[in-house]
N, C-alpha and C. Protein backbone atom coordinates (compact mmCIF):
# COMPACT_ATOMS: atom_id res chain seq x y z
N UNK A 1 -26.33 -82.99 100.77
CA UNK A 1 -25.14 -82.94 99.93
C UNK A 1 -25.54 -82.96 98.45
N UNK A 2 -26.54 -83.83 98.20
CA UNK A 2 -26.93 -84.13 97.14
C UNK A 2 -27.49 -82.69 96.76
N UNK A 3 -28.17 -82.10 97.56
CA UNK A 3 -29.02 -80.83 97.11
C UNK A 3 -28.13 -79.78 96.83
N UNK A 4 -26.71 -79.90 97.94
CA UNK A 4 -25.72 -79.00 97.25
C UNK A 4 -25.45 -78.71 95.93
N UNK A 5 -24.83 -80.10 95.53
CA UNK A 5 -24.15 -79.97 94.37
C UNK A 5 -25.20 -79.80 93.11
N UNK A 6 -26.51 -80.11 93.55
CA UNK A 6 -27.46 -79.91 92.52
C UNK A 6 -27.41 -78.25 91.68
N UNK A 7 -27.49 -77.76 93.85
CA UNK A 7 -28.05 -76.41 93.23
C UNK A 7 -26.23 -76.05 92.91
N UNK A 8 -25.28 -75.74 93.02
CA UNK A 8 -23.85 -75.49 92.28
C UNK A 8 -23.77 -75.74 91.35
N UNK A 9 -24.77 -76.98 90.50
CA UNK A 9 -24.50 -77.31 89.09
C UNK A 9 -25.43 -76.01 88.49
N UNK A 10 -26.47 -76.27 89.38
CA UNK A 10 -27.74 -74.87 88.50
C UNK A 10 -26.93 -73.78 88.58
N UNK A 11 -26.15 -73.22 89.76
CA UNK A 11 -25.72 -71.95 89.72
C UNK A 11 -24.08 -71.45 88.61
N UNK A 12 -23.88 -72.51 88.04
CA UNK A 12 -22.65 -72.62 87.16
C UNK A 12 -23.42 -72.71 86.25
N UNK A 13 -24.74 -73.11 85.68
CA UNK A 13 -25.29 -73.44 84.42
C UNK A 13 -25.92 -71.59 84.17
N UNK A 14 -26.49 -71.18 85.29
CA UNK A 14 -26.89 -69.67 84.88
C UNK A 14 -25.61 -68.88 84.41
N UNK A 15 -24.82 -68.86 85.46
CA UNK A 15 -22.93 -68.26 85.38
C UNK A 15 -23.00 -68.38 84.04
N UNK A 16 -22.70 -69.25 83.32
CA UNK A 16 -22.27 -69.58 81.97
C UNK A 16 -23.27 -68.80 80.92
N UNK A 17 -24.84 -69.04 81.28
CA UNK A 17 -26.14 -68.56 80.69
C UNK A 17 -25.64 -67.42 80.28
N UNK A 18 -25.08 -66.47 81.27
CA UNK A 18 -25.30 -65.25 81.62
C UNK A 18 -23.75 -64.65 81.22
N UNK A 19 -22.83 -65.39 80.97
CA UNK A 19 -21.69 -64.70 80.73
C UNK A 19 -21.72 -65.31 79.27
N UNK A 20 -22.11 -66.20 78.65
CA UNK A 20 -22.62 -66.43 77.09
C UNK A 20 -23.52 -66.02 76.79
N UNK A 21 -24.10 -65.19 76.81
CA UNK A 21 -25.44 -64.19 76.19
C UNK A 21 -25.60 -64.54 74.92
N UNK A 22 -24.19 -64.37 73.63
CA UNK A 22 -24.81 -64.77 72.45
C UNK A 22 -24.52 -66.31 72.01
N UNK A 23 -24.27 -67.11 73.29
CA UNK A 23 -24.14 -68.36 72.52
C UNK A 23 -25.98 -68.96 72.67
N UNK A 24 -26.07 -68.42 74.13
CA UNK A 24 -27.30 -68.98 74.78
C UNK A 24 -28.67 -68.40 73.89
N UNK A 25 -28.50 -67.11 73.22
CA UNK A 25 -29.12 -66.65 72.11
C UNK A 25 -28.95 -67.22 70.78
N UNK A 26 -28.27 -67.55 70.52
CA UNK A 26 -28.35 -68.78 69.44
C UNK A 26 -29.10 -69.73 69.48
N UNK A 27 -28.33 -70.72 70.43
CA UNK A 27 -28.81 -72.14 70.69
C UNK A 27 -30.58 -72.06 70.94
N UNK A 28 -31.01 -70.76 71.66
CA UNK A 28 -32.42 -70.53 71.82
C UNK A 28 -33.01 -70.60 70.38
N UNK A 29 -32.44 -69.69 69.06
CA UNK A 29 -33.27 -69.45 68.17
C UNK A 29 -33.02 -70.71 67.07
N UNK A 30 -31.77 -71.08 67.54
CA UNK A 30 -31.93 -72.40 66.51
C UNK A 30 -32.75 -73.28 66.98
N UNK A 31 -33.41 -73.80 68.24
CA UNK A 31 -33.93 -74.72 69.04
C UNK A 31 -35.11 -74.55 68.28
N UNK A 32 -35.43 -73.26 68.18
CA UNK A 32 -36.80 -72.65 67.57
C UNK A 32 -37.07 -72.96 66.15
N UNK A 33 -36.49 -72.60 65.16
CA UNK A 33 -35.67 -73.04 63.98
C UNK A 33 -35.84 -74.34 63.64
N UNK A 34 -35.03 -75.45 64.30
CA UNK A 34 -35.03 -76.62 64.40
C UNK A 34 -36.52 -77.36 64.75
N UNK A 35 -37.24 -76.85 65.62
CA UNK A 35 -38.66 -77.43 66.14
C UNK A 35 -39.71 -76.99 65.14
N UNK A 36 -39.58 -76.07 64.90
CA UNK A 36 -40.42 -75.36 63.68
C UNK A 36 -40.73 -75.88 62.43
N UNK A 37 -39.42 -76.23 61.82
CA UNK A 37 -38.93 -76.54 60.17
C UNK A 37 -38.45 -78.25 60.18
N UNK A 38 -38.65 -78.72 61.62
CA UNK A 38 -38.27 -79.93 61.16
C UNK A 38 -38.59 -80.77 60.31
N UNK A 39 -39.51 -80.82 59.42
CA UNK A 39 -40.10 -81.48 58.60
C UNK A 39 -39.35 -81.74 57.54
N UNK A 40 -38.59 -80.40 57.52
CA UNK A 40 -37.85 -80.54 56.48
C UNK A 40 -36.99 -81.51 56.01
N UNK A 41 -36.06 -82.26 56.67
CA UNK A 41 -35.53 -83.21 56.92
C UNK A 41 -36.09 -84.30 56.11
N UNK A 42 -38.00 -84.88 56.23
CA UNK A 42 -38.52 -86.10 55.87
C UNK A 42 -38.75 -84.80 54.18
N UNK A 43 -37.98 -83.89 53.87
CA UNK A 43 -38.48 -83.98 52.51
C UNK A 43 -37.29 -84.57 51.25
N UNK A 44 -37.56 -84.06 49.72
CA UNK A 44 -36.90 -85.04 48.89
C UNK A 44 -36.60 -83.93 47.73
N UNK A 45 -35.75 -84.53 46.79
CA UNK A 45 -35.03 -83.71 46.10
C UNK A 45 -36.17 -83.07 44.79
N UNK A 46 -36.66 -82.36 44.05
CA UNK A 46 -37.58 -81.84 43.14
C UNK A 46 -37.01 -81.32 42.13
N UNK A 47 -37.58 -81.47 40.53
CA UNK A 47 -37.38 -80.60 39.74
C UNK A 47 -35.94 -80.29 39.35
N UNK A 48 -35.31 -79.02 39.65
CA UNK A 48 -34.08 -78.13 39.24
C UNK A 48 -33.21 -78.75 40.36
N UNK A 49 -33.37 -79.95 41.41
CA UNK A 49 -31.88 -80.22 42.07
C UNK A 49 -31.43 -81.14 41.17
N UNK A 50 -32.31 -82.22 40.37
CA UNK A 50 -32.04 -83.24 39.64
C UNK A 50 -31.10 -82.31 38.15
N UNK A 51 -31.53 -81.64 38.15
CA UNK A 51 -31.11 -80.47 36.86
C UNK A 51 -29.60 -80.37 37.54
N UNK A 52 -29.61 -79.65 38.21
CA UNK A 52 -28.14 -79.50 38.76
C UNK A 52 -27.10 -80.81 38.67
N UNK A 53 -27.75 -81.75 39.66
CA UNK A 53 -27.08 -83.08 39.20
C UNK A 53 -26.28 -83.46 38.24
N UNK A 54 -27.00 -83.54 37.28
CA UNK A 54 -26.84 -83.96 35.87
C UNK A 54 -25.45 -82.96 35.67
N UNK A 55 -25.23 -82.13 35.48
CA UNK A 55 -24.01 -80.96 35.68
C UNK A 55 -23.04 -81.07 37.16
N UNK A 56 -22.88 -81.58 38.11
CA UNK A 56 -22.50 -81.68 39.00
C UNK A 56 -21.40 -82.78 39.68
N UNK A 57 -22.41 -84.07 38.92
CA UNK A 57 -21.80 -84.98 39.69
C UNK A 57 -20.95 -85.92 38.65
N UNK A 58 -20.76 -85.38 37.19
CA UNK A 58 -19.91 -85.55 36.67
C UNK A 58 -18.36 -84.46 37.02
N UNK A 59 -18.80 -83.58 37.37
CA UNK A 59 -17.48 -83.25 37.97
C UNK A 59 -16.69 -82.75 38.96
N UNK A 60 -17.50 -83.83 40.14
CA UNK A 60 -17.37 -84.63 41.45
C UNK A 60 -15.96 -85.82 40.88
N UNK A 61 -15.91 -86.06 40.05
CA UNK A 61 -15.24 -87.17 39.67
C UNK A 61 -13.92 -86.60 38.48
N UNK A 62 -14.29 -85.40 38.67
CA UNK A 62 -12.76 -84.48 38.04
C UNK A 62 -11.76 -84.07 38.54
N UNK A 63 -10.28 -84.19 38.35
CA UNK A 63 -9.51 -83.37 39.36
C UNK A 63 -9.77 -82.27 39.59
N UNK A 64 -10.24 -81.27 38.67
CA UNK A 64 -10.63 -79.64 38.16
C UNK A 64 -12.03 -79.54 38.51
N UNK A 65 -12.90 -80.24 38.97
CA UNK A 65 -13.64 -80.15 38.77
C UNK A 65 -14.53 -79.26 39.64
N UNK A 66 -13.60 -78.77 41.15
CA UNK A 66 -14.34 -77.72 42.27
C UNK A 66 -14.57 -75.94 41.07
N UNK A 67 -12.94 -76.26 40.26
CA UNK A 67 -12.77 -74.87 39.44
C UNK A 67 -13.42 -74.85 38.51
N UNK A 68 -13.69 -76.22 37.79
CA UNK A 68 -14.76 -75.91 37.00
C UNK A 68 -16.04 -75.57 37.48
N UNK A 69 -16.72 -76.14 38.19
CA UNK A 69 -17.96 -75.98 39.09
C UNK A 69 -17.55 -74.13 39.11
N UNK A 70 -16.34 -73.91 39.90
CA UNK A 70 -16.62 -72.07 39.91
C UNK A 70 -16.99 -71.51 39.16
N UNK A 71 -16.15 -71.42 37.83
CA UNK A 71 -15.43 -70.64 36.65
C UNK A 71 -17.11 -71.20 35.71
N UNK A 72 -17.43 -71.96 35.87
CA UNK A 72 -18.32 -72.73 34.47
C UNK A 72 -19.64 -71.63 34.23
N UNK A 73 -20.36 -70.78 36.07
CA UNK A 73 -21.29 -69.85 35.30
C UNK A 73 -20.59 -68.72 34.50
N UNK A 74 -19.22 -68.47 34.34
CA UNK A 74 -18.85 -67.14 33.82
C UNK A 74 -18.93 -67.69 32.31
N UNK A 75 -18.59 -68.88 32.52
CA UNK A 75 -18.07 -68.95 30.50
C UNK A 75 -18.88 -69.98 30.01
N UNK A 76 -19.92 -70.81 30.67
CA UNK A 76 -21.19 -71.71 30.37
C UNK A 76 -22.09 -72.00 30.96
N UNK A 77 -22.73 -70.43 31.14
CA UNK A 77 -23.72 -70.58 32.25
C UNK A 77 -25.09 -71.36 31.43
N UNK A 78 -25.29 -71.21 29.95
CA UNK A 78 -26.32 -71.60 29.48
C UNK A 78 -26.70 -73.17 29.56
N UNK A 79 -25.50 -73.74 30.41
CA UNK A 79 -25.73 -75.31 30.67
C UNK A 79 -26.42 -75.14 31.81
N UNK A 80 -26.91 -74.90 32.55
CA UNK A 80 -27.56 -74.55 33.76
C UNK A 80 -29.13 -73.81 34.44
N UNK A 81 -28.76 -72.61 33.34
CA UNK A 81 -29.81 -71.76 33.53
C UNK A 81 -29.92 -70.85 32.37
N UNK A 82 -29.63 -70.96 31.32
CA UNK A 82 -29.65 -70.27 30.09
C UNK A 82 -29.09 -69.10 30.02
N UNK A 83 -27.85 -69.14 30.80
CA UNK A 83 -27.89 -67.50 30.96
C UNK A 83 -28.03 -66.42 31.82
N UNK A 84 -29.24 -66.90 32.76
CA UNK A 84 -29.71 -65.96 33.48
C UNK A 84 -29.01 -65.66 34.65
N UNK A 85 -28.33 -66.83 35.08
CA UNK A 85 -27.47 -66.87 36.91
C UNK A 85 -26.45 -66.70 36.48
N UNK A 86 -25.69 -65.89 37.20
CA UNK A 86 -24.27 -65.85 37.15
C UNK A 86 -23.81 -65.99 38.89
N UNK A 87 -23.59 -67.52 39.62
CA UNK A 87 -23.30 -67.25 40.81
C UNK A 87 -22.21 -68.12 41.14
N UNK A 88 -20.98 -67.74 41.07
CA UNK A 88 -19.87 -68.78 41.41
C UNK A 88 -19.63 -69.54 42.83
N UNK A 89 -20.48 -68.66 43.70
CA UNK A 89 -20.28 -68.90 44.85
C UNK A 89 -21.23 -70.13 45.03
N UNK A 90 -22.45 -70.02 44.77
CA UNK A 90 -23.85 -70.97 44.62
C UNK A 90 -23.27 -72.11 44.00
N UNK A 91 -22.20 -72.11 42.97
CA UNK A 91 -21.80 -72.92 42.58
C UNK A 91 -20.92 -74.20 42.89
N UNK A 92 -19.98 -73.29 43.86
CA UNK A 92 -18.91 -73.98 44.54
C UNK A 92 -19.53 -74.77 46.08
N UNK A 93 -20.94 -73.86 46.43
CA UNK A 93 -21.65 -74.57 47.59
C UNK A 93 -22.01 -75.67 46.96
N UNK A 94 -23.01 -76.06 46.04
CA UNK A 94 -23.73 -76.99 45.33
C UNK A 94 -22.74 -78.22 44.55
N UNK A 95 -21.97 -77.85 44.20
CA UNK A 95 -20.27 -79.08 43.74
C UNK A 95 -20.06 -79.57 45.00
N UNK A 96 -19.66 -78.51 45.66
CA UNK A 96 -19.26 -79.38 47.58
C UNK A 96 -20.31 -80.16 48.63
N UNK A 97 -21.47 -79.81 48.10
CA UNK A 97 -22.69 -80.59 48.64
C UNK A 97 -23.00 -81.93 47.74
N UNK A 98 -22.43 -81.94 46.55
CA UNK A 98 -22.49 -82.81 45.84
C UNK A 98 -21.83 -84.00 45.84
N UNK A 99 -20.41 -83.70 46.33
CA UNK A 99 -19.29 -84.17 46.75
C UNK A 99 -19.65 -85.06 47.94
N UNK A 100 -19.70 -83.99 49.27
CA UNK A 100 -19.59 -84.67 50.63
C UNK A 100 -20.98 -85.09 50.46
N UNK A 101 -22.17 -84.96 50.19
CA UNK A 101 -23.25 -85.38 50.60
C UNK A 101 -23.99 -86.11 49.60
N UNK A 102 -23.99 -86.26 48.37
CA UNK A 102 -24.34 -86.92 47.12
C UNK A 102 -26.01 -86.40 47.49
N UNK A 103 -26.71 -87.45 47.34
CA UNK A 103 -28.47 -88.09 47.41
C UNK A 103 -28.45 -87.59 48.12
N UNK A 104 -28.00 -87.16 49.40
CA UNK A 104 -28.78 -88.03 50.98
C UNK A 104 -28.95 -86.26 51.06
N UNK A 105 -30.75 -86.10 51.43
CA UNK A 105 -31.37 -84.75 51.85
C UNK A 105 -31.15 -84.42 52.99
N UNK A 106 -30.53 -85.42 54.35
CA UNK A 106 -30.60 -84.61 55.32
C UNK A 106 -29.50 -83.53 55.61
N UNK A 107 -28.57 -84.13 55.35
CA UNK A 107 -27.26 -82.51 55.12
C UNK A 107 -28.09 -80.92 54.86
N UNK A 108 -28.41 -81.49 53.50
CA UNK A 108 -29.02 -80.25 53.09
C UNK A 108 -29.75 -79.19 53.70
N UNK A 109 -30.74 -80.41 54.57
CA UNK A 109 -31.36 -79.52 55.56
C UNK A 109 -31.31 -78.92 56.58
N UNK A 110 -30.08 -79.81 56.82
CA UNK A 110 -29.72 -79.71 58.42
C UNK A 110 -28.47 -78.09 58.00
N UNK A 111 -28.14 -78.02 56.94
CA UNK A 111 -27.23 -76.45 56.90
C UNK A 111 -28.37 -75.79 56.52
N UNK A 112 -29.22 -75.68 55.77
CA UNK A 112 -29.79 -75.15 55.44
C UNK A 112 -30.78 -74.33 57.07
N UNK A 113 -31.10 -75.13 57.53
CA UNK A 113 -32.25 -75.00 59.18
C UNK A 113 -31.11 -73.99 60.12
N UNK A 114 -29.55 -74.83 59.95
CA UNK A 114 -28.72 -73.50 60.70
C UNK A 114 -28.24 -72.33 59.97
N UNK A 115 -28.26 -72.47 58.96
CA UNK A 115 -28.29 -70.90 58.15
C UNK A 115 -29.21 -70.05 58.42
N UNK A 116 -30.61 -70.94 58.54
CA UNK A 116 -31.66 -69.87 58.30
C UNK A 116 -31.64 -69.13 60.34
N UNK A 117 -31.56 -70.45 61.27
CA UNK A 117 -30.63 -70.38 62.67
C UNK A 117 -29.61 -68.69 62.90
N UNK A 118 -29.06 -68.76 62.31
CA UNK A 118 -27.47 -67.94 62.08
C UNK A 118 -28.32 -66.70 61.92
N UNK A 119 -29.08 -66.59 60.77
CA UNK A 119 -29.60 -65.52 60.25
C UNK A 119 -30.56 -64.63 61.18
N UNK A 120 -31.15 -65.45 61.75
CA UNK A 120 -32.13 -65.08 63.16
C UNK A 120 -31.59 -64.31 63.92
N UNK A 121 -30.25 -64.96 64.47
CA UNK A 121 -29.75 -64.78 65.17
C UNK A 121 -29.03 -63.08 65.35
N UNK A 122 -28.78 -63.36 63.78
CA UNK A 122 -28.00 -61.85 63.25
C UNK A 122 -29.02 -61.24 63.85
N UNK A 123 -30.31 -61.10 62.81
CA UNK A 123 -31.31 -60.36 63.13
C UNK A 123 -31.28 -59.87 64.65
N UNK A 124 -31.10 -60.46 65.87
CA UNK A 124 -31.40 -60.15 66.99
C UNK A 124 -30.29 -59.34 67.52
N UNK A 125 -29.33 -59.67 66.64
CA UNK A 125 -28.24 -58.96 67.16
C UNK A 125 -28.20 -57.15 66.65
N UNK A 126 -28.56 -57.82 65.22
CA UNK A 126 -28.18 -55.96 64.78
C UNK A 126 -29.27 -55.50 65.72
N UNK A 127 -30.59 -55.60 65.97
CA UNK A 127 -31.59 -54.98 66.61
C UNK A 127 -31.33 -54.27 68.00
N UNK A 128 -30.35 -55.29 68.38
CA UNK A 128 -30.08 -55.24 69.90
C UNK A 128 -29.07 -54.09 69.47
N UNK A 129 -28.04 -53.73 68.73
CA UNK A 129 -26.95 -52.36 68.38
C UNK A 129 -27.46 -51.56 67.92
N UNK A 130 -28.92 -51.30 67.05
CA UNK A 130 -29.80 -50.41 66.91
C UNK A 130 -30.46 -49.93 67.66
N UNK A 131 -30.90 -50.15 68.85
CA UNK A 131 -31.75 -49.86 69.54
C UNK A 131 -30.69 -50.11 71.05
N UNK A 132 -29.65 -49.89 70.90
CA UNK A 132 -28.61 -50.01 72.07
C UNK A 132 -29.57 -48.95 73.42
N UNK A 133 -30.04 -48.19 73.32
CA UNK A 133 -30.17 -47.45 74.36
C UNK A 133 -32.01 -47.43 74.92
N UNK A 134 -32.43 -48.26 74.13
CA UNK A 134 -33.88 -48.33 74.34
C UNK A 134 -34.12 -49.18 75.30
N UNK A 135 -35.08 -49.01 76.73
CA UNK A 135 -35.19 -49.62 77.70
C UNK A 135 -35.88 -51.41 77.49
N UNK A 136 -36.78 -51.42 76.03
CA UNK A 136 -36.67 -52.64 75.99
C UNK A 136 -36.68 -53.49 74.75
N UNK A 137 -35.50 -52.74 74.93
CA UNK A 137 -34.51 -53.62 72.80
C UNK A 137 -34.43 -55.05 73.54
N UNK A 138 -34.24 -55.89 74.39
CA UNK A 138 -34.10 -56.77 74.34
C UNK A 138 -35.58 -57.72 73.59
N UNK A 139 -36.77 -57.18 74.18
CA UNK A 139 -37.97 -57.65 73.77
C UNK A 139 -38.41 -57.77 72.39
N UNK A 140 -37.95 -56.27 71.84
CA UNK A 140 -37.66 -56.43 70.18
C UNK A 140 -37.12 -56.42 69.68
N UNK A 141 -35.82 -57.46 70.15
CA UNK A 141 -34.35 -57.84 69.36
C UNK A 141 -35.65 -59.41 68.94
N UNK A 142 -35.76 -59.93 70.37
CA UNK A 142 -36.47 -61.38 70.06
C UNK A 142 -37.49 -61.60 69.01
N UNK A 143 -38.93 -60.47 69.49
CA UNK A 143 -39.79 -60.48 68.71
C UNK A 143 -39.46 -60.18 66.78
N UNK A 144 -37.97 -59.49 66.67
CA UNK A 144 -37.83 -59.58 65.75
C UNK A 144 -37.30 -60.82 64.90
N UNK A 145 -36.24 -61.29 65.76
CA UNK A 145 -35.90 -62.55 65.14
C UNK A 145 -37.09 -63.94 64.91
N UNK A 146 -37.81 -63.58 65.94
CA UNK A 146 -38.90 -65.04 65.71
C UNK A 146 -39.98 -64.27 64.49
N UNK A 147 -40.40 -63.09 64.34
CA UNK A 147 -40.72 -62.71 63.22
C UNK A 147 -39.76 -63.30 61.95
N UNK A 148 -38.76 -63.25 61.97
CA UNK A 148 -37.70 -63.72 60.88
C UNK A 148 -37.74 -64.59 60.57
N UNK A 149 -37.68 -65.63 61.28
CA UNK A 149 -38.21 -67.17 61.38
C UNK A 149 -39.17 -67.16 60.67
N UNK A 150 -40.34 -67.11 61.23
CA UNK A 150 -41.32 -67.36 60.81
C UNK A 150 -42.11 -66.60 59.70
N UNK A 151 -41.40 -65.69 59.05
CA UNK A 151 -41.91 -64.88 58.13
C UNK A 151 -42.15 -66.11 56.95
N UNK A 152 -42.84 -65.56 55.75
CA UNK A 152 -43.00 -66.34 54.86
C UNK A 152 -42.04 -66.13 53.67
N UNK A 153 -41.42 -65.16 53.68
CA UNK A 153 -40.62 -65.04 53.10
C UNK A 153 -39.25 -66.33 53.00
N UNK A 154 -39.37 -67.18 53.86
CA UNK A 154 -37.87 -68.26 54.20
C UNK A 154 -38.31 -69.28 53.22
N UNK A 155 -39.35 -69.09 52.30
CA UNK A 155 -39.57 -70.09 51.83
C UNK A 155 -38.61 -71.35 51.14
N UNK A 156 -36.88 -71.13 51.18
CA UNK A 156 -36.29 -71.78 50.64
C UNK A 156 -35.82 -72.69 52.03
N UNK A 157 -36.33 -72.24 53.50
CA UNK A 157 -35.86 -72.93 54.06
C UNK A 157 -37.35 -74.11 54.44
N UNK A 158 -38.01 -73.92 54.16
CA UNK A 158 -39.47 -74.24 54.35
C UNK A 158 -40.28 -75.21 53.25
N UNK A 159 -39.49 -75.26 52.12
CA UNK A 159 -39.28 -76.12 50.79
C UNK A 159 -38.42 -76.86 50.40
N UNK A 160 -39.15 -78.07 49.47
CA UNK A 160 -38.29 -78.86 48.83
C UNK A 160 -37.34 -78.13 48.26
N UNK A 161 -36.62 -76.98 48.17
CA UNK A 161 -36.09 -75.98 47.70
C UNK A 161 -34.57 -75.50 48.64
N UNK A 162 -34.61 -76.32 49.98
CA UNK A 162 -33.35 -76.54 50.56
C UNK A 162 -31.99 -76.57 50.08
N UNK A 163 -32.09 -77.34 48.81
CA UNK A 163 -30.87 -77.39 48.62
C UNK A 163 -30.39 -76.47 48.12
N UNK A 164 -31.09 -75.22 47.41
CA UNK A 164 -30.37 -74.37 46.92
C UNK A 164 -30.23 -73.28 48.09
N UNK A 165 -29.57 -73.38 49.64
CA UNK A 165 -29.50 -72.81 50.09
C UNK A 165 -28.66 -71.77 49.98
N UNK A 166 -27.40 -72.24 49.05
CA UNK A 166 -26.04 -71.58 48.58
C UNK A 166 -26.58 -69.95 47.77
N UNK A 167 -27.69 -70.57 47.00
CA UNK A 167 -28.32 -69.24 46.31
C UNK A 167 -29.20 -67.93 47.23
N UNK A 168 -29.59 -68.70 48.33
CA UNK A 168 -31.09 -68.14 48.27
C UNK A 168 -30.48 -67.64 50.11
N UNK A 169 -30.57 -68.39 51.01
CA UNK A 169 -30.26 -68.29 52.61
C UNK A 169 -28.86 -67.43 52.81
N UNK A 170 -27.90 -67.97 52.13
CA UNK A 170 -26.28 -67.28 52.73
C UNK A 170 -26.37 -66.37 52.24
N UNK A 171 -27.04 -66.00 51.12
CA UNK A 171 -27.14 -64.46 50.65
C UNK A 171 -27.87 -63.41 51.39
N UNK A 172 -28.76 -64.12 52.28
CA UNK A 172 -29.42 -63.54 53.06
C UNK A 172 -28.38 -62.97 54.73
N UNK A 173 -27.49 -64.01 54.83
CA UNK A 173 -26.25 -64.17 55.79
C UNK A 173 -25.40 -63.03 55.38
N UNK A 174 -24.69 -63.06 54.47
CA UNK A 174 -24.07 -62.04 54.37
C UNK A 174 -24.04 -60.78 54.40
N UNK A 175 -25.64 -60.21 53.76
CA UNK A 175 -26.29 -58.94 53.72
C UNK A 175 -26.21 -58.77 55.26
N UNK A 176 -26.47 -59.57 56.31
CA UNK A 176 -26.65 -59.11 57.58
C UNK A 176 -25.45 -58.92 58.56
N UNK A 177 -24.23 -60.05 57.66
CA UNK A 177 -23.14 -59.91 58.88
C UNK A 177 -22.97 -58.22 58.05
N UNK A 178 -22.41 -57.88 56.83
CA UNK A 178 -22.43 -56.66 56.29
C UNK A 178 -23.09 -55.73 57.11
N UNK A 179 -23.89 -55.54 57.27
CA UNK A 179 -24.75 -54.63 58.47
C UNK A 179 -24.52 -54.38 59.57
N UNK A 180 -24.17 -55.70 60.27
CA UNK A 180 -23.79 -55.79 61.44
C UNK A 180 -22.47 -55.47 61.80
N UNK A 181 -21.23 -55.34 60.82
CA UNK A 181 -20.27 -54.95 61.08
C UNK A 181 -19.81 -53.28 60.70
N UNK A 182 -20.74 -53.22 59.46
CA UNK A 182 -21.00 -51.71 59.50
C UNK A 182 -21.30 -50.76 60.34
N UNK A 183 -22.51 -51.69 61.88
CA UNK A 183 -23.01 -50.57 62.13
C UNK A 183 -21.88 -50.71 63.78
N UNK A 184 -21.18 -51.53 63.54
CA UNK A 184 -19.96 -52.14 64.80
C UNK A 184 -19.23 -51.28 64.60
N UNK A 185 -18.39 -50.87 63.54
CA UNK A 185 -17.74 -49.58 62.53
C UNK A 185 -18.20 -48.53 63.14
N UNK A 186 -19.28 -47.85 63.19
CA UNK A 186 -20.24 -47.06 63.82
C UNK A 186 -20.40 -46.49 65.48
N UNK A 187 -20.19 -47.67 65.94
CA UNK A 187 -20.34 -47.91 67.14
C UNK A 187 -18.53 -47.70 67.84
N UNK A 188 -17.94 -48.29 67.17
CA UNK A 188 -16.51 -48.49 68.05
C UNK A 188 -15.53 -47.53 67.57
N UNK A 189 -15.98 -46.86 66.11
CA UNK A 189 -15.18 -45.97 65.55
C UNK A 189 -13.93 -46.55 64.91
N UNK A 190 -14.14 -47.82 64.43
CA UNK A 190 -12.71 -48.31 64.12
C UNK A 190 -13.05 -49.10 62.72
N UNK A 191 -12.15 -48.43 62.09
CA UNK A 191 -12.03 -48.51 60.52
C UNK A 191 -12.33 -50.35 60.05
N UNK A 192 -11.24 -50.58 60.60
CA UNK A 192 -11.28 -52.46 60.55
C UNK A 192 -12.76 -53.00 60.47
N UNK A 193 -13.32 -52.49 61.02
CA UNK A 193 -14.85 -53.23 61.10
C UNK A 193 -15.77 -53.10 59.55
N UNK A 194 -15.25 -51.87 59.10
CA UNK A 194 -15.88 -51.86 57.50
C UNK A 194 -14.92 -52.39 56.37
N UNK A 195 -13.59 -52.59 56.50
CA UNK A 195 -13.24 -53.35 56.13
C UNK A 195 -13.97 -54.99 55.90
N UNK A 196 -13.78 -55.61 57.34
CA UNK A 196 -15.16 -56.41 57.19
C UNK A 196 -16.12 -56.67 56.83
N UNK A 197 -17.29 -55.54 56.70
CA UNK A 197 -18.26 -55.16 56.17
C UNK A 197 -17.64 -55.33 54.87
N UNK A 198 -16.85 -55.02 54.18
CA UNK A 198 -17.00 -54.60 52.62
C UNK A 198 -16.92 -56.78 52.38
């Protein structure tokens, strides 16, 4: 009896495996992700997060202060970066991380490890709609995403440099859902999907 219900639990756990393809593809590459980069977690804030701070967490304590955080690189970016960034979005991540999470590095890392997670993931996906008809896109949907991972290029997920994930990782996110819905557009013939894309 006991062996029954064992094997019914295994055969509902594949069922699910197998009718969630992209959840079970996730959870795989974040597992990977997560085991890989954990270190990250025991690291600490450096340099330009303390910079940010100083600009930040005074207006954590503003009513205005999410809109200022937006609006502030268009009309005073030289408090920040002299000029050079103009990113409202980076901005409004880094105020709201400031907010809910103050000091404490593990937040940071822990979005930061599933962004870079997410991104993998994309990766495996567009590969797998690119190569829709190739007998073994599944092999280099994977090999591409754990290439992704592990490229050296993630260095913001791989550095004391986490926290600016808002700048550096989601920008990397977006370029790919963009792709991915472009080439869905492509695929299904239906306008809505580049809408999306845009």
């Amino acid at each position: 009896v006991v062996r029954d219900a064992r094997g019914a639990r295994s055969e509902r756990m594949f069922s699910f495996i197998v009718k969630n393809r992209s959840l079970s593809g996730f959870i795989f590459f974040a597992v990977i992700t997560f085991l890989l980069f954990r270190d990250g977690f025991s690291s600490y804030f450096i340099a330009d997060e303390w910079f940010h701070f100083t600009h930040y967490f005074p207006l954590v304590g503003k009513p205005g202060g999410f809109l200022d955080a937006v609006l502030s690189p268009f009309f005073h970016a030289d408090a920040l970066s002299s000029g050079e960034h103009i990113t409202p979005v980076a901005s409004a991540i880094f105020f709201l991380n400031t907010k809910f999470f103050a000091l404490n590095f593990a937040p940071y890392a822990f979005i930061a490890l599933l962004s870079h997670a997410i991104n993998s993931f994309l990766i495996f996906s567009i590969v797998m709609m690119y190569l829709d008809r190739y007998p073994k896109k599944i092999a280099y949907a994977i090999l591409s995403a754990l290439f992704f991972i592990t490229a050296p290029n993630s260095t913001h997920v791989t550095t004391g440099a986490i926290p600016f994930y808002g700048e550096n990782i989601l920008s990397v996110t977006f370029i790919l859902i963009c792709i991915f819905f472009f080439k869905l557009a492509h695929i299904k013939g239906d306008k809505k999907y580049l809408v999306f894309s845009l």
